[in-house]
PDB file of N, CA and C in Angstrom:
ATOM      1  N   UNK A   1     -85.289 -10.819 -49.019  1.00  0.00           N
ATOM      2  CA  UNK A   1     -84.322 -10.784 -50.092  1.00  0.00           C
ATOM      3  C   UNK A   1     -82.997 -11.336 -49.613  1.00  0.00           C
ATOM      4  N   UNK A   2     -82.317 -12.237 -50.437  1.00  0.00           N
ATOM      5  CA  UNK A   2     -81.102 -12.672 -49.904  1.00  0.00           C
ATOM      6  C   UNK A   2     -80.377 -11.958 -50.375  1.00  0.00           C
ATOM      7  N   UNK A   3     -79.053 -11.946 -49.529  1.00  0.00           N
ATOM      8  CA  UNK A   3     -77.729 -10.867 -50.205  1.00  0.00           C
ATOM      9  C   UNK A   3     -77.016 -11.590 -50.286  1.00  0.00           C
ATOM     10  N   UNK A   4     -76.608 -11.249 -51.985  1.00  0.00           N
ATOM     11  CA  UNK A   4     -75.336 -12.326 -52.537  1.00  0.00           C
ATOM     12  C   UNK A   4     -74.398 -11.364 -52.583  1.00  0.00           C
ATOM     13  N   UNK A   5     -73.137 -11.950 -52.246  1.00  0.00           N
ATOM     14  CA  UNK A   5     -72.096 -11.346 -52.392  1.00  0.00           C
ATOM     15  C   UNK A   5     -71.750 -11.038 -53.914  1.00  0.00           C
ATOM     16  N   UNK A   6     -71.019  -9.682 -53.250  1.00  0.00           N
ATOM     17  CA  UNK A   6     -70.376  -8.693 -54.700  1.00  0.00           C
ATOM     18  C   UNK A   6     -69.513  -9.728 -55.338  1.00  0.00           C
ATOM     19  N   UNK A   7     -69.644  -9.745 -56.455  1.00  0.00           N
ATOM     20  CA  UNK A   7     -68.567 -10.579 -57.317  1.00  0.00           C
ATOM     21  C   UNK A   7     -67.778  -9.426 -57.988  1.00  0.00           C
ATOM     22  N   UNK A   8     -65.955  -9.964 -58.071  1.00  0.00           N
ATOM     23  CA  UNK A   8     -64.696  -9.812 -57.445  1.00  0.00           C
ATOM     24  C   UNK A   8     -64.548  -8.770 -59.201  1.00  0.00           C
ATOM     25  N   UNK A   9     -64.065  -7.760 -59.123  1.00  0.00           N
ATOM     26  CA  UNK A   9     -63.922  -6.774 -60.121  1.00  0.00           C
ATOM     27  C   UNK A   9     -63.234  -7.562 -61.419  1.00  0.00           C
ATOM     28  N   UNK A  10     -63.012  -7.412 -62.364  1.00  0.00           N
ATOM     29  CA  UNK A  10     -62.348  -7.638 -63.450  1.00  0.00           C
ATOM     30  C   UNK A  10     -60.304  -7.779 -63.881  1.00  0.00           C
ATOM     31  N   UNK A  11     -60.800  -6.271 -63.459  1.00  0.00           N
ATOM     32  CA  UNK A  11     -59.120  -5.801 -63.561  1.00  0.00           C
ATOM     33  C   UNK A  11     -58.282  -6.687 -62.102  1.00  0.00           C
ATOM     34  N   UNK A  12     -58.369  -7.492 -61.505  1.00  0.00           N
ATOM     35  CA  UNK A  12     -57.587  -8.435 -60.038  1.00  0.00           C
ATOM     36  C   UNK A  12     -56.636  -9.702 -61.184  1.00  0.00           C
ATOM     37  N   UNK A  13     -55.848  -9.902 -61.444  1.00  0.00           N
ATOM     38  CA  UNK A  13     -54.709 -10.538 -61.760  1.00  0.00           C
ATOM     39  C   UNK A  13     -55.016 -12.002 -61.440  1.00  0.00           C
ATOM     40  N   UNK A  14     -55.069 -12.950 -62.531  1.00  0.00           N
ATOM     41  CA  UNK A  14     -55.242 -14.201 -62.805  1.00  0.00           C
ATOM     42  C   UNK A  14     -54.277 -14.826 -61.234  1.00  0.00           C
ATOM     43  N   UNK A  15     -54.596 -15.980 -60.869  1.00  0.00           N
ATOM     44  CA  UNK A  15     -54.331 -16.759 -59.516  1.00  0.00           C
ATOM     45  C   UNK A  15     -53.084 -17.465 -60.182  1.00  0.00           C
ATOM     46  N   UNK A  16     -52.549 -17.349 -61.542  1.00  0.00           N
ATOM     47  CA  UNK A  16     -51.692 -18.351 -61.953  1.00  0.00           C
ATOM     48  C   UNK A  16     -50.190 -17.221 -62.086  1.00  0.00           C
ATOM     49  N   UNK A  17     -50.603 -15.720 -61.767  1.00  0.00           N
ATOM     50  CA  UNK A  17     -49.426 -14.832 -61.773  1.00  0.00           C
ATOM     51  C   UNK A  17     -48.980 -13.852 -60.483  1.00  0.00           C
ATOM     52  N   UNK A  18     -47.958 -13.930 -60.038  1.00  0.00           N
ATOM     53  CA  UNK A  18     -47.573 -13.251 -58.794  1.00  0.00           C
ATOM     54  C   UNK A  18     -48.214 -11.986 -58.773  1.00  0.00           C
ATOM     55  N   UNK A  19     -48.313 -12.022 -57.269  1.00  0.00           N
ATOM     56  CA  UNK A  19     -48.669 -10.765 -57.022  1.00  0.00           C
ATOM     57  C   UNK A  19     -46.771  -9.713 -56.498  1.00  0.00           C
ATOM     58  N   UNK A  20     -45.991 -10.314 -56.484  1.00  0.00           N
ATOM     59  CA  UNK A  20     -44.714  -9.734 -56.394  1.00  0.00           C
ATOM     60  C   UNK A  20     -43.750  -9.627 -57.759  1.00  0.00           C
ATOM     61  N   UNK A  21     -44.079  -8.733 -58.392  1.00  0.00           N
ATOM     62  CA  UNK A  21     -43.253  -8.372 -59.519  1.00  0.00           C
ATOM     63  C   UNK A  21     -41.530  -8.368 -59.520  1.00  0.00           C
ATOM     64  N   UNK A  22     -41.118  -8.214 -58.740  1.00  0.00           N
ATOM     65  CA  UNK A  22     -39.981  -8.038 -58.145  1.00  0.00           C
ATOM     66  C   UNK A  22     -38.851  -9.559 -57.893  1.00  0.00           C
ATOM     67  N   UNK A  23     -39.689 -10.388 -57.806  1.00  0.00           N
ATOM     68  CA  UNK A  23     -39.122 -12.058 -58.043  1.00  0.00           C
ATOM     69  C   UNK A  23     -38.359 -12.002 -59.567  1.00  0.00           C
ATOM     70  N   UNK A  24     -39.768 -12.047 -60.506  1.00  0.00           N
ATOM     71  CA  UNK A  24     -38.656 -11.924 -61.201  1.00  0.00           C
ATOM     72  C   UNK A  24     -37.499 -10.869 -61.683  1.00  0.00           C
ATOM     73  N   UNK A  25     -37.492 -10.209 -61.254  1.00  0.00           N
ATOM     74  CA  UNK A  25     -36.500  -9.399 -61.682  1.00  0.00           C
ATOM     75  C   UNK A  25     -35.099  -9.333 -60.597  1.00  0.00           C
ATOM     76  N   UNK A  26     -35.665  -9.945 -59.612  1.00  0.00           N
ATOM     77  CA  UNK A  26     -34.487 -10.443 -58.700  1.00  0.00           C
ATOM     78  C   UNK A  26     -34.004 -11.664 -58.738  1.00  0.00           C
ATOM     79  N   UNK A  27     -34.711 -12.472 -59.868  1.00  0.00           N
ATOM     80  CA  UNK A  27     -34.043 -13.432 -60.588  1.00  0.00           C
ATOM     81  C   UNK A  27     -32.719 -12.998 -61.596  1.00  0.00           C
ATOM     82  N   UNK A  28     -33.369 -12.165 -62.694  1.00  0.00           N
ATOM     83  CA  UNK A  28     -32.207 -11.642 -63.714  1.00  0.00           C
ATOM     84  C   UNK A  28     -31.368 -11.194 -63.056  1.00  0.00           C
ATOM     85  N   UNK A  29     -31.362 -10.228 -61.492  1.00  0.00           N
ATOM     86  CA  UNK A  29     -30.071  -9.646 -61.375  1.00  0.00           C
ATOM     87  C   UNK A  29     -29.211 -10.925 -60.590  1.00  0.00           C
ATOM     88  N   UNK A  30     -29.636 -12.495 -60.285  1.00  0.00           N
ATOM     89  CA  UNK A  30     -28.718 -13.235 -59.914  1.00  0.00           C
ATOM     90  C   UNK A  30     -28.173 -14.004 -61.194  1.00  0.00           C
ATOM     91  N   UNK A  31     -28.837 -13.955 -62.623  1.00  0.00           N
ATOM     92  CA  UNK A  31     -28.370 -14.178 -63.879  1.00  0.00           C
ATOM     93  C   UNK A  31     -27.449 -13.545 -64.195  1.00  0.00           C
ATOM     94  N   UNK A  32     -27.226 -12.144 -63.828  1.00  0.00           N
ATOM     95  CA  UNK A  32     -26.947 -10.908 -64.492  1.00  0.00           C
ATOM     96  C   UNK A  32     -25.028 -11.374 -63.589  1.00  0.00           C
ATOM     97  N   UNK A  33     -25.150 -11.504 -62.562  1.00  0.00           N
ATOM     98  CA  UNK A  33     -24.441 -12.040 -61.403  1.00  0.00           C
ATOM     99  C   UNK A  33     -23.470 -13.206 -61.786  1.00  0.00           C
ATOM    100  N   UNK A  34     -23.944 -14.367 -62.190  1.00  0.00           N
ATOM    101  CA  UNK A  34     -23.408 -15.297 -62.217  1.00  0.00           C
ATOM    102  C   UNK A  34     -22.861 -15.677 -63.927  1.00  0.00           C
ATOM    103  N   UNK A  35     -23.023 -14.250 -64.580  1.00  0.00           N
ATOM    104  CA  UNK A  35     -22.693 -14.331 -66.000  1.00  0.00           C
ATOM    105  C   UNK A  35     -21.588 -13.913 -65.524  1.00  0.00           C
ATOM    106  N   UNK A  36     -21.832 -12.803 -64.947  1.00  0.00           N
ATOM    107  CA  UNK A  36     -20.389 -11.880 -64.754  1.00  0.00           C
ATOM    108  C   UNK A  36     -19.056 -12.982 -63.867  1.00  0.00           C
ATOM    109  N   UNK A  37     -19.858 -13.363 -62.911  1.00  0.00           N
ATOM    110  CA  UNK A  37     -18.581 -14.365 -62.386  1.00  0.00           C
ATOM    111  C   UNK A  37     -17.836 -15.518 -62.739  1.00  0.00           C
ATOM    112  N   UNK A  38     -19.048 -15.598 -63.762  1.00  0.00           N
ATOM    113  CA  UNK A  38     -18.484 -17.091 -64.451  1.00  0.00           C
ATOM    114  C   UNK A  38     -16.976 -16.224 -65.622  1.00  0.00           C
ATOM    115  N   UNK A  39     -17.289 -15.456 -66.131  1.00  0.00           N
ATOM    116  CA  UNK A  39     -16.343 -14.356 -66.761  1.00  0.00           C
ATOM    117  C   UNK A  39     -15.219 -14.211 -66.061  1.00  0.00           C
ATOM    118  N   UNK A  40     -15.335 -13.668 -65.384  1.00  0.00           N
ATOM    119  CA  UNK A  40     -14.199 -13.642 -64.137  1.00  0.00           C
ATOM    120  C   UNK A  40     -13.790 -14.719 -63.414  1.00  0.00           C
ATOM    121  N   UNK A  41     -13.796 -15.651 -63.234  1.00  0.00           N
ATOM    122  CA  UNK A  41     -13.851 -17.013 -62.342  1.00  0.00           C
ATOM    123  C   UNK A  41     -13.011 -17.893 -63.484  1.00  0.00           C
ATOM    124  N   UNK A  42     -13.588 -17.826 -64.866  1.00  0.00           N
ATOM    125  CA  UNK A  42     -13.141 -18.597 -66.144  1.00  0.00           C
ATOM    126  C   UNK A  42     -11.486 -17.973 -66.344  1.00  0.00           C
ATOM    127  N   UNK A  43     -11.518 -16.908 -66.536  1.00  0.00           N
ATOM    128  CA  UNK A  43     -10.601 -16.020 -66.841  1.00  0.00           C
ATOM    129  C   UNK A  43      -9.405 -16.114 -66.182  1.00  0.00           C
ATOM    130  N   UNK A  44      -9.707 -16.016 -64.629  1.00  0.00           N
ATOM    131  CA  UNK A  44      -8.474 -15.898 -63.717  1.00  0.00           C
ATOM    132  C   UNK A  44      -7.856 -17.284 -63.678  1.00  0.00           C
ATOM    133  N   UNK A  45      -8.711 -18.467 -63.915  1.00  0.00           N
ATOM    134  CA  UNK A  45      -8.405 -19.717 -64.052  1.00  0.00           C
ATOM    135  C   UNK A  45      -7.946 -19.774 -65.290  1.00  0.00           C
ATOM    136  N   UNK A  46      -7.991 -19.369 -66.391  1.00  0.00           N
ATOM    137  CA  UNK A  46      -7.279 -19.488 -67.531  1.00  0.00           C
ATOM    138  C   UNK A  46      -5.857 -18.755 -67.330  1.00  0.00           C
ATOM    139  N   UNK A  47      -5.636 -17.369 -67.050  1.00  0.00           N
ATOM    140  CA  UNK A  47      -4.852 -16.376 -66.985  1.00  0.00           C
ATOM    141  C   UNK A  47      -3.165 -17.525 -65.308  1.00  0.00           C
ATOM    142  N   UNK A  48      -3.956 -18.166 -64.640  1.00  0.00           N
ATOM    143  CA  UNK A  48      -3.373 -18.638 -63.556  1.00  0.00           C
ATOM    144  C   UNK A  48      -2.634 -19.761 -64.593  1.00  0.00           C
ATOM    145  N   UNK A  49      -3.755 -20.739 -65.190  1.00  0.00           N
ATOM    146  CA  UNK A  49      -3.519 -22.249 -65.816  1.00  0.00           C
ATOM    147  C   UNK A  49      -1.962 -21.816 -67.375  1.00  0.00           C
ATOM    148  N   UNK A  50      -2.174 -20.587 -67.724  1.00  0.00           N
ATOM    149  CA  UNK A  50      -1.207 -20.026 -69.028  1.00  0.00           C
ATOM    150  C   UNK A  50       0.085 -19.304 -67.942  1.00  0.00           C
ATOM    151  N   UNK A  51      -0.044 -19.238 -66.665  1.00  0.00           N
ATOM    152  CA  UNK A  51       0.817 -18.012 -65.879  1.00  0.00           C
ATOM    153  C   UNK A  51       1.137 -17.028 -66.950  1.00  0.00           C
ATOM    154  N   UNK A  52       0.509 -16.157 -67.001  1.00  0.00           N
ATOM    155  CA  UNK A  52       0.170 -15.042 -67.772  1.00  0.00           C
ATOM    156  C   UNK A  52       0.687 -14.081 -66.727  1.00  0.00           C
ATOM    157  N   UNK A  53       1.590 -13.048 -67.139  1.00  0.00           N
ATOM    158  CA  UNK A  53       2.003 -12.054 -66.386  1.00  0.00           C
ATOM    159  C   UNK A  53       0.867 -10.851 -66.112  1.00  0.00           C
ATOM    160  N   UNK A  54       0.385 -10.850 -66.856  1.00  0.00           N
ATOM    161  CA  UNK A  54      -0.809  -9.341 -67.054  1.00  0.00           C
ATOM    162  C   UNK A  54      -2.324 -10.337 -67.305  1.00  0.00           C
ATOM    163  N   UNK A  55      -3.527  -9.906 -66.701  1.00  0.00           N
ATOM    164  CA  UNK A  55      -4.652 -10.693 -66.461  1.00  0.00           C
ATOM    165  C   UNK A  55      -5.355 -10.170 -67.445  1.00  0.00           C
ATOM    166  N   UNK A  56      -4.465 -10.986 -68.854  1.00  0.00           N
ATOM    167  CA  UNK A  56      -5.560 -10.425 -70.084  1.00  0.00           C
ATOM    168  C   UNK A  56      -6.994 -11.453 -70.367  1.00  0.00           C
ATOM    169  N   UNK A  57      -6.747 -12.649 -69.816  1.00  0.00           N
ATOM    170  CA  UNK A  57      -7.906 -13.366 -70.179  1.00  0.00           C
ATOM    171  C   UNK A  57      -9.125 -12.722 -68.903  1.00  0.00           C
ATOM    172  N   UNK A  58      -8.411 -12.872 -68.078  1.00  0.00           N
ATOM    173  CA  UNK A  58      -9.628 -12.133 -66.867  1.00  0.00           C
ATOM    174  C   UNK A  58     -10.545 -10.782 -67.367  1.00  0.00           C
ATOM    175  N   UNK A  59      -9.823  -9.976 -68.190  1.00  0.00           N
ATOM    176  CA  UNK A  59     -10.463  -8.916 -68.519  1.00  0.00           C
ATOM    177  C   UNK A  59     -11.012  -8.988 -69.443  1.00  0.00           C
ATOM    178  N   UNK A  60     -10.781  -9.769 -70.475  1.00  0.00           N
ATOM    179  CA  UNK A  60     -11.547 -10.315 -71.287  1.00  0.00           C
ATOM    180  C   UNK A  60     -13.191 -10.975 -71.157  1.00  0.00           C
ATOM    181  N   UNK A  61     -12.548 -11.818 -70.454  1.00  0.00           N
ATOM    182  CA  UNK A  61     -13.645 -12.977 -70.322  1.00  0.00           C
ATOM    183  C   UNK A  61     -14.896 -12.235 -69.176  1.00  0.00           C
ATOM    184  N   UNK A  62     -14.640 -11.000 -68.065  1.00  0.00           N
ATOM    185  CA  UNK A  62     -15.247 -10.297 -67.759  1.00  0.00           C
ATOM    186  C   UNK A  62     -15.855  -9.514 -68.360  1.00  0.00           C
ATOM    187  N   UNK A  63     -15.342  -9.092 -69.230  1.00  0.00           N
ATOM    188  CA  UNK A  63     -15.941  -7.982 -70.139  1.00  0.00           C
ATOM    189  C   UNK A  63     -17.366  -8.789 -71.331  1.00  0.00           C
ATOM    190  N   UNK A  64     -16.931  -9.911 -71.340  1.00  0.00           N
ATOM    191  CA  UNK A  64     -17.568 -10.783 -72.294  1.00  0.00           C
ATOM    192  C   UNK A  64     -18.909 -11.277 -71.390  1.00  0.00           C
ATOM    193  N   UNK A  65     -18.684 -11.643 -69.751  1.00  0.00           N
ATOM    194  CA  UNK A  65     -19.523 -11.885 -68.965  1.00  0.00           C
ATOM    195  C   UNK A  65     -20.356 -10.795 -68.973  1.00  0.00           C
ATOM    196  N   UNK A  66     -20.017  -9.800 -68.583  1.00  0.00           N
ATOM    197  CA  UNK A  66     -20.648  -8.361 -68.854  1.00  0.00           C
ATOM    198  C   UNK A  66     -21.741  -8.389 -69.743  1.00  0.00           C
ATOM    199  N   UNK A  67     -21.415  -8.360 -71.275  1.00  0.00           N
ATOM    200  CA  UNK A  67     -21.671  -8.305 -72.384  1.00  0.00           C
ATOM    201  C   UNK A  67     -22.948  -9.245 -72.340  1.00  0.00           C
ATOM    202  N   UNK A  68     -22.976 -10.897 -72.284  1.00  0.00           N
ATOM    203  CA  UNK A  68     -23.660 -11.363 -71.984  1.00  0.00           C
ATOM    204  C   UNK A  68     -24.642 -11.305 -71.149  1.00  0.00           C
ATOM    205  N   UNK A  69     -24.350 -10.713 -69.874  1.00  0.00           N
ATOM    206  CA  UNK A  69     -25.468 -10.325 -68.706  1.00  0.00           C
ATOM    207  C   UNK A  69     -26.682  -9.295 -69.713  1.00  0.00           C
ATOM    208  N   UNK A  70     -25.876  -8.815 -70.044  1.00  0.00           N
ATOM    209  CA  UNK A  70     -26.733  -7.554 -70.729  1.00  0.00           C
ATOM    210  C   UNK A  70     -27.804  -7.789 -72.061  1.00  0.00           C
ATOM    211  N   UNK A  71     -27.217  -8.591 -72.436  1.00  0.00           N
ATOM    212  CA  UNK A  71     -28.134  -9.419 -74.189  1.00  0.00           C
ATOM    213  C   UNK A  71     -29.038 -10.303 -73.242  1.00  0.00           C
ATOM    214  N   UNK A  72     -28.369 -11.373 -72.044  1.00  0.00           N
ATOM    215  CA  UNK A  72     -29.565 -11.843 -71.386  1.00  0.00           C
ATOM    216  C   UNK A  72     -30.915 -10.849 -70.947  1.00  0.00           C
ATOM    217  N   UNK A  73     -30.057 -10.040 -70.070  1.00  0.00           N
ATOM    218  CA  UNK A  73     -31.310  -9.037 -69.148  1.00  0.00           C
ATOM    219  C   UNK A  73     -32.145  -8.620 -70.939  1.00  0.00           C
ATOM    220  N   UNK A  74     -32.199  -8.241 -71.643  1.00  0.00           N
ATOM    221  CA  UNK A  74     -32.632  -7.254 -72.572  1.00  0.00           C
ATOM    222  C   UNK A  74     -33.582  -8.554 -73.414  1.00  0.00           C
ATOM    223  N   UNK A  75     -33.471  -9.698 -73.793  1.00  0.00           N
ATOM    224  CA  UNK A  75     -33.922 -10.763 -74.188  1.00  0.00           C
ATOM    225  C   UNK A  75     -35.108 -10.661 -73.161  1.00  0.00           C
ATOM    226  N   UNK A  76     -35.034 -11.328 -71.856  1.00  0.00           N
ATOM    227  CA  UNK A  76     -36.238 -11.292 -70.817  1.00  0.00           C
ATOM    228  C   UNK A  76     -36.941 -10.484 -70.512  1.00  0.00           C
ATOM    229  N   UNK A  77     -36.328  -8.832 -70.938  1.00  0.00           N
ATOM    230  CA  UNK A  77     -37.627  -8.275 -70.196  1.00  0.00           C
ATOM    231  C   UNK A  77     -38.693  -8.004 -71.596  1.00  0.00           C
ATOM    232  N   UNK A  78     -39.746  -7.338 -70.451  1.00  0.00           N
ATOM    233  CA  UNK A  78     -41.206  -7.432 -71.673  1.00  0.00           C
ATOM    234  C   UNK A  78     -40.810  -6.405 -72.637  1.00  0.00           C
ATOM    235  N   UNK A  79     -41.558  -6.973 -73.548  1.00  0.00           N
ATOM    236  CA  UNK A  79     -41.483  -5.379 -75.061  1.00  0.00           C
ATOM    237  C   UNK A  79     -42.543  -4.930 -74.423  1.00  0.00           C
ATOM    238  N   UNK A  80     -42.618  -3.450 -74.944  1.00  0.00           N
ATOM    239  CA  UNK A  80     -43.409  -2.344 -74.698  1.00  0.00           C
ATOM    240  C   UNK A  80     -43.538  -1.536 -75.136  1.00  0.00           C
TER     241      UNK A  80
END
């Protein structure tokens, strides 16, 4: 009798999807990152370019980076 090998269970994850879940989501938090700085980065350069005594565009435009990080992250992840 020849012995064929066991063929490979069902439930094992298609070859076309990571086996590290964690990529992507250490993607969004450098999205999450570069929303926020662009906010802040925009801002202080606006707030510098107006010489603005009080850093109202910075707090603004952070808060708005913020805001955005957050509608991004919530858009990408899975429904459930």
């Amino acid at each position: 009798m020849e012995n064929k090998p066991k063929s490979k269970p069902t439930s094992e994850k298609p070859n076309n999807q990571s086996d590290f879940g964690y990529v992507k989501y250490t993607g969004l938090a450098f999205e999450m990152l570069a929303f926020i700085l662009l906010g802040v980065m925009g801002g202080y350069k606006l707030d510098e370019y107006l010489d603005m005594k009080n850093p109202i565009f910075t707090i603004i435009l952070s808060l708005f980076g913020v805001v955005g990080s957050l509608v991004n992250l919530i858009r990408k992840l899975p429904k459930g």
